[in-house]
Protein backbone atom coordinates (compact mmCIF):
# COMPACT_ATOMS: atom_id res chain seq x y z
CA UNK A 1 6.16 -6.04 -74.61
CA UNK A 2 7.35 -4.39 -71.45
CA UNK A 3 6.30 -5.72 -68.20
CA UNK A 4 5.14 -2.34 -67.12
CA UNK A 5 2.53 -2.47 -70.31
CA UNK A 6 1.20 -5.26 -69.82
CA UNK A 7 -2.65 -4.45 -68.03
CA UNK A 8 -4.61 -7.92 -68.28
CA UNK A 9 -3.55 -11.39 -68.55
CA UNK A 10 -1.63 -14.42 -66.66
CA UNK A 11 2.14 -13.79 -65.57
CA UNK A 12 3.37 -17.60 -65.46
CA UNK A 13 5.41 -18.78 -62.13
CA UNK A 14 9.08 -17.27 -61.55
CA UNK A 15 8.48 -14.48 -64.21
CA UNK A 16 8.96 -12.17 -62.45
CA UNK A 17 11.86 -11.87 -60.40
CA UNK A 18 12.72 -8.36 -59.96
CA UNK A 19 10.31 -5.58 -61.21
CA UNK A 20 8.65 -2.52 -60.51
CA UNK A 21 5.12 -2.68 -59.97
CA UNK A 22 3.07 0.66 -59.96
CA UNK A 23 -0.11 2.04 -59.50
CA UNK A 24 -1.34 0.34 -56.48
CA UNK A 25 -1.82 -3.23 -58.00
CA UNK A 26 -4.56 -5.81 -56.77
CA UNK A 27 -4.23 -9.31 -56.15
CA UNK A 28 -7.25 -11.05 -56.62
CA UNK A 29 -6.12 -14.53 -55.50
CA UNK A 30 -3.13 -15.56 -53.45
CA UNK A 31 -0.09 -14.39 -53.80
CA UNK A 32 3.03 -16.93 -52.47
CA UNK A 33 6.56 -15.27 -51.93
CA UNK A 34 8.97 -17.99 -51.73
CA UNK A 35 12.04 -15.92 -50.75
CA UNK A 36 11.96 -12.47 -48.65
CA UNK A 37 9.23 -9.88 -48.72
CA UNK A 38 10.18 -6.49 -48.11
CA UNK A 39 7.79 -3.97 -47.28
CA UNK A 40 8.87 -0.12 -47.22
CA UNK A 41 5.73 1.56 -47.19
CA UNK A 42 2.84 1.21 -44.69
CA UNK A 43 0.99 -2.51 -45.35
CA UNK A 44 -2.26 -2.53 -44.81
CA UNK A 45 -3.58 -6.10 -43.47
CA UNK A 46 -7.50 -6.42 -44.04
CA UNK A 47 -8.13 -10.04 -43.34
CA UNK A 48 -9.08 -11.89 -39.65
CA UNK A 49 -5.58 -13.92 -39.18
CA UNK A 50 -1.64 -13.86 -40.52
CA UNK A 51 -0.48 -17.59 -41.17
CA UNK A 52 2.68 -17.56 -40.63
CA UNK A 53 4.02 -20.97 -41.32
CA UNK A 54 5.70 -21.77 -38.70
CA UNK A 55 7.98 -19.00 -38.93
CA UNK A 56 8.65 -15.51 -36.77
CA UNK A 57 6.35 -12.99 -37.25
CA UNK A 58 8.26 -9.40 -36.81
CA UNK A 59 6.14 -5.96 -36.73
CA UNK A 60 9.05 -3.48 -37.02
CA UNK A 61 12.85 -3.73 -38.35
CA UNK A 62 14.84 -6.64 -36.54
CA UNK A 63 16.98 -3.45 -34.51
CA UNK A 64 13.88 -2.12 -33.66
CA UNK A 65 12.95 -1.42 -29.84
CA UNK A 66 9.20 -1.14 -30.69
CA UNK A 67 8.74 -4.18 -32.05
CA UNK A 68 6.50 -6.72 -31.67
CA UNK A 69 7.57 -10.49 -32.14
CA UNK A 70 5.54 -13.89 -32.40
CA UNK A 71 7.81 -16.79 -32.92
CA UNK A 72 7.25 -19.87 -34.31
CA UNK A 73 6.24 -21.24 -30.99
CA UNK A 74 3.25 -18.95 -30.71
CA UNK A 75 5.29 -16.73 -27.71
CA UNK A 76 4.60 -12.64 -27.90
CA UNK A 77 6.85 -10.28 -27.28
CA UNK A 78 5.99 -7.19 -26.84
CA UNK A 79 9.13 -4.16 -26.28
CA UNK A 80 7.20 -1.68 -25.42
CA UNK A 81 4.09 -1.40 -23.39
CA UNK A 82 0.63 -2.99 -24.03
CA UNK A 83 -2.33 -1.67 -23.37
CA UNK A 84 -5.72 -4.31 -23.16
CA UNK A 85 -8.68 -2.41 -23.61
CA UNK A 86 -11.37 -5.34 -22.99
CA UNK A 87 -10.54 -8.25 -20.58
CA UNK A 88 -7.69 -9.77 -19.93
CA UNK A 89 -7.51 -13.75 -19.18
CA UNK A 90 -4.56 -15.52 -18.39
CA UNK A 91 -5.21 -19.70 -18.49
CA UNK A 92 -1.83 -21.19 -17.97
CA UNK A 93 -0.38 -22.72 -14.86
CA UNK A 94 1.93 -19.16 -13.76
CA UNK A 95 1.66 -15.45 -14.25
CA UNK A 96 5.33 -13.78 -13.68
CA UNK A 97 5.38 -9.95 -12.62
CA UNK A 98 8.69 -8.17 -12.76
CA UNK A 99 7.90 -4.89 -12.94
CA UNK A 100 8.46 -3.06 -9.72
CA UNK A 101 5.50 -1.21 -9.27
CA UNK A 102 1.96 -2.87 -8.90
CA UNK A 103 -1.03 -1.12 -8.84
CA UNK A 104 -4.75 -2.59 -8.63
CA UNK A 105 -7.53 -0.40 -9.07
CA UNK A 106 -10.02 -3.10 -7.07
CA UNK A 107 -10.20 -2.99 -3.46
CA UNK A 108 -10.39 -6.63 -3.09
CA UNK A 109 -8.41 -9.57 -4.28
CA UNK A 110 -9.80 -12.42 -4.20
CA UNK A 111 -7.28 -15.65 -3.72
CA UNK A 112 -7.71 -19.13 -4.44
CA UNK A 113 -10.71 -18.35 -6.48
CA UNK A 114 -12.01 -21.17 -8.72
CA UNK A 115 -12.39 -20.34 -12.85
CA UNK A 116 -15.89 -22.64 -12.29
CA UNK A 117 -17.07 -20.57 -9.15
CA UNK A 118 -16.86 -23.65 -7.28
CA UNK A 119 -13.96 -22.41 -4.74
CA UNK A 120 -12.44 -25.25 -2.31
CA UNK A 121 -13.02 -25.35 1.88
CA UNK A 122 -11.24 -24.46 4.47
CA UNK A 123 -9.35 -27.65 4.02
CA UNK A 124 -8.47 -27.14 0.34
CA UNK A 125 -6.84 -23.16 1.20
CA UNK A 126 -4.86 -24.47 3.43
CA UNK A 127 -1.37 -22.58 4.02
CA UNK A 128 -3.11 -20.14 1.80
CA UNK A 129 -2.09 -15.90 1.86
CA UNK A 130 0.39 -13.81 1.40
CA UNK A 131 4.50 -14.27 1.22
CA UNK A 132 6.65 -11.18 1.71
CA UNK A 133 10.04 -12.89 -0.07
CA UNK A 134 13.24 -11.79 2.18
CA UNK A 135 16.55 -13.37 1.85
CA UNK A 136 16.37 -13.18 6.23
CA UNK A 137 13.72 -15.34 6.29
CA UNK A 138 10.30 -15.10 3.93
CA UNK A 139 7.41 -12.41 5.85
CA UNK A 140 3.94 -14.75 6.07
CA UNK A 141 0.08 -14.03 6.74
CA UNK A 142 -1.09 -17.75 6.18
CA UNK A 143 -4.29 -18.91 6.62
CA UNK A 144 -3.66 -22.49 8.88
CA UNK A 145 -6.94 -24.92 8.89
CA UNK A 146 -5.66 -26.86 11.98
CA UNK A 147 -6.11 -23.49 14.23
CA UNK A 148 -8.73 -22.15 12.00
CA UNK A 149 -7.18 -19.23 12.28
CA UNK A 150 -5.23 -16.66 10.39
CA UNK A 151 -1.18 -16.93 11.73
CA UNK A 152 1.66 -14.69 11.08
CA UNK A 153 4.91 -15.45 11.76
CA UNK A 154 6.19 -11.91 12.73
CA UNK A 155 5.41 -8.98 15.19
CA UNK A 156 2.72 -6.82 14.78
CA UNK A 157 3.40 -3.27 15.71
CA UNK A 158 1.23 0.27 15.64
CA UNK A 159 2.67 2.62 13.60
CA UNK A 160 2.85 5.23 16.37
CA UNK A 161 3.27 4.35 20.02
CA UNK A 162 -0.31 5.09 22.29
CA UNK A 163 -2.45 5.65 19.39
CA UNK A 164 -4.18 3.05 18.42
CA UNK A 165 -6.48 0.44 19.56
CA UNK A 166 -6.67 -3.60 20.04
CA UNK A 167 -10.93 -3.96 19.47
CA UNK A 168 -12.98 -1.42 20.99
CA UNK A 169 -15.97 -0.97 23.72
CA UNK A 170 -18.37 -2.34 20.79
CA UNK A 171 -16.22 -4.66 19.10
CA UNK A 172 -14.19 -6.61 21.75
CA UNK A 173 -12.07 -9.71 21.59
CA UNK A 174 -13.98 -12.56 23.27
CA UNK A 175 -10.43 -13.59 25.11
CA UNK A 176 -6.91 -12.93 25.05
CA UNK A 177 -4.08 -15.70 25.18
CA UNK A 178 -1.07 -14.65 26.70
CA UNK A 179 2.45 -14.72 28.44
CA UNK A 180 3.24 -11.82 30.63
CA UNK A 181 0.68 -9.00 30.43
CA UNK A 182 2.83 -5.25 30.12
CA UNK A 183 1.15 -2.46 30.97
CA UNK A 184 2.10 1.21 30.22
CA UNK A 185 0.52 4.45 29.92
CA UNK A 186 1.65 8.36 30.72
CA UNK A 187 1.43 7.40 34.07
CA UNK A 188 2.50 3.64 35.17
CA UNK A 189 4.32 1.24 33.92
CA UNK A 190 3.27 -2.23 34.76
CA UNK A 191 4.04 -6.03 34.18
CA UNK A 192 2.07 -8.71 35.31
CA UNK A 193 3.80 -11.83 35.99
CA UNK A 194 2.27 -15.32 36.00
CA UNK A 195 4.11 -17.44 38.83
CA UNK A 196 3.03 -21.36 39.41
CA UNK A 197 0.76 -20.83 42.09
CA UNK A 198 0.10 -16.85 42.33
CA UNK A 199 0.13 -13.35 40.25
CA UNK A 200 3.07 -10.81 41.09
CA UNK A 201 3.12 -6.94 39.97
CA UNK A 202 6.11 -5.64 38.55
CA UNK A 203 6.70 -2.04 38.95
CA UNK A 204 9.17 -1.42 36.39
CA UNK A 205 9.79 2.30 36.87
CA UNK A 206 10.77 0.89 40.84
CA UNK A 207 11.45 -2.49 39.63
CA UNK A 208 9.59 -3.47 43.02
CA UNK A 209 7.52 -6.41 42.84
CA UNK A 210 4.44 -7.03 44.63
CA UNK A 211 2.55 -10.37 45.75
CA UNK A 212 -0.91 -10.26 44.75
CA UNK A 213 -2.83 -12.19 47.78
CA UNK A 214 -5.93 -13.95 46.56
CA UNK A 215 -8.25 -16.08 48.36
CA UNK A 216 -9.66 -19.37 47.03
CA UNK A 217 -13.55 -19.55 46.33
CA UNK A 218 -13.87 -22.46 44.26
């Protein structure tokens, strides 16, 4: 009897080693492949989980740019985009970002936050914030406990020169630590200059310089 005739019965182990199989066949119990399975048609995967064995798991053709890979060490790779349409959790000591553009629908990020809700103090975030990399020298808003403070170590400019303000008549900073003090509006240009025992005035469209005389009270 044909292969292709026979309809019911038990096919014994290595029978079949080359044969065409029509009519949409059913496999009741488990099927083992020793060798290579090669699918040409669309496979249609109905259970919860793929065992593979410890072996590379390969959704598309080995040349193919849309594939996606899980090796035998568990690691996905994915060449083309992914798109997570529930929540995302990443549980391992580093997240790597190469792409070049980052964008962040929330408009807060929260940093050093704790998995538990149990963040750390002041103490514990220490030298924590934000690193612009440069090859010049790295770009830093850190937050330092010892000054309990937030430090930079760069300038801070306006973006446009006489337009913007430093606090405001409601919100004012309570004092302001200093070296010389410039001054300069549409009309003078100032610099006060802190000598040892006495305050000079620095025109500097004149560059004259004037003694301020004050009288001791206290």
């Amino acid at each position: 009897m044909a292969i292709d005739q026979i309809t019911t019965g038990l096919i014994k182990d290595d029978a079949v080693t080359s044969a065409k199989i029509e009519n949409s066949p059913t496999i009741a119990a488990n099927l083992s492949v020793a060798g290579t399975l090669g699918i040409t048609g669309v496979a249609t995967h109905t259970a919860r989980s793929i065992h593979s064995g410890g072996i590379t798991i390969q959704i598309g053709s080995a040349s193919d740019t849309d594939s996606l890979t899980i090796d035998a060490s568990g690691n996905v790779t994915a060449s083309q985009n992914l798109t997570v349409t529930g929540n995302l959790v990443v549980n391992g000591a580093s997240s790597t970002i190469n792409s070049t553009t980052l964008q962040v629908d929330d408009k807060n990020i929260d940093l050093a936050h704790s998995p538990s809700g149990s963040e750390g103090n002041d103490v514990a975030v220490d030298g924590g914030g934000i690193t612009l990399k440069s090859s010049d020298s790295d770009k830093e808003i850190k937050w330092v406990n010892a000054d309990d403070a937030w430090t930079l170590n760069q300038h801070i400019f306006p973006s446009a020169d006489n337009t913007w303000d430093l606090g405001s008549a409601a919100k004012r900073w309570r004092n302001i630590y200093t070296g010389d003090l410039h001054l300069a509006n549409d009309r003078g240009n100032w610099t006060v200059i802190e000598e040892e025992n006495y305050l000079t005035l620095r025109n500097n469209k004149t560059d004259k310089v004037y003694k301020l005389v004050m009288e001791e009270i206290a």
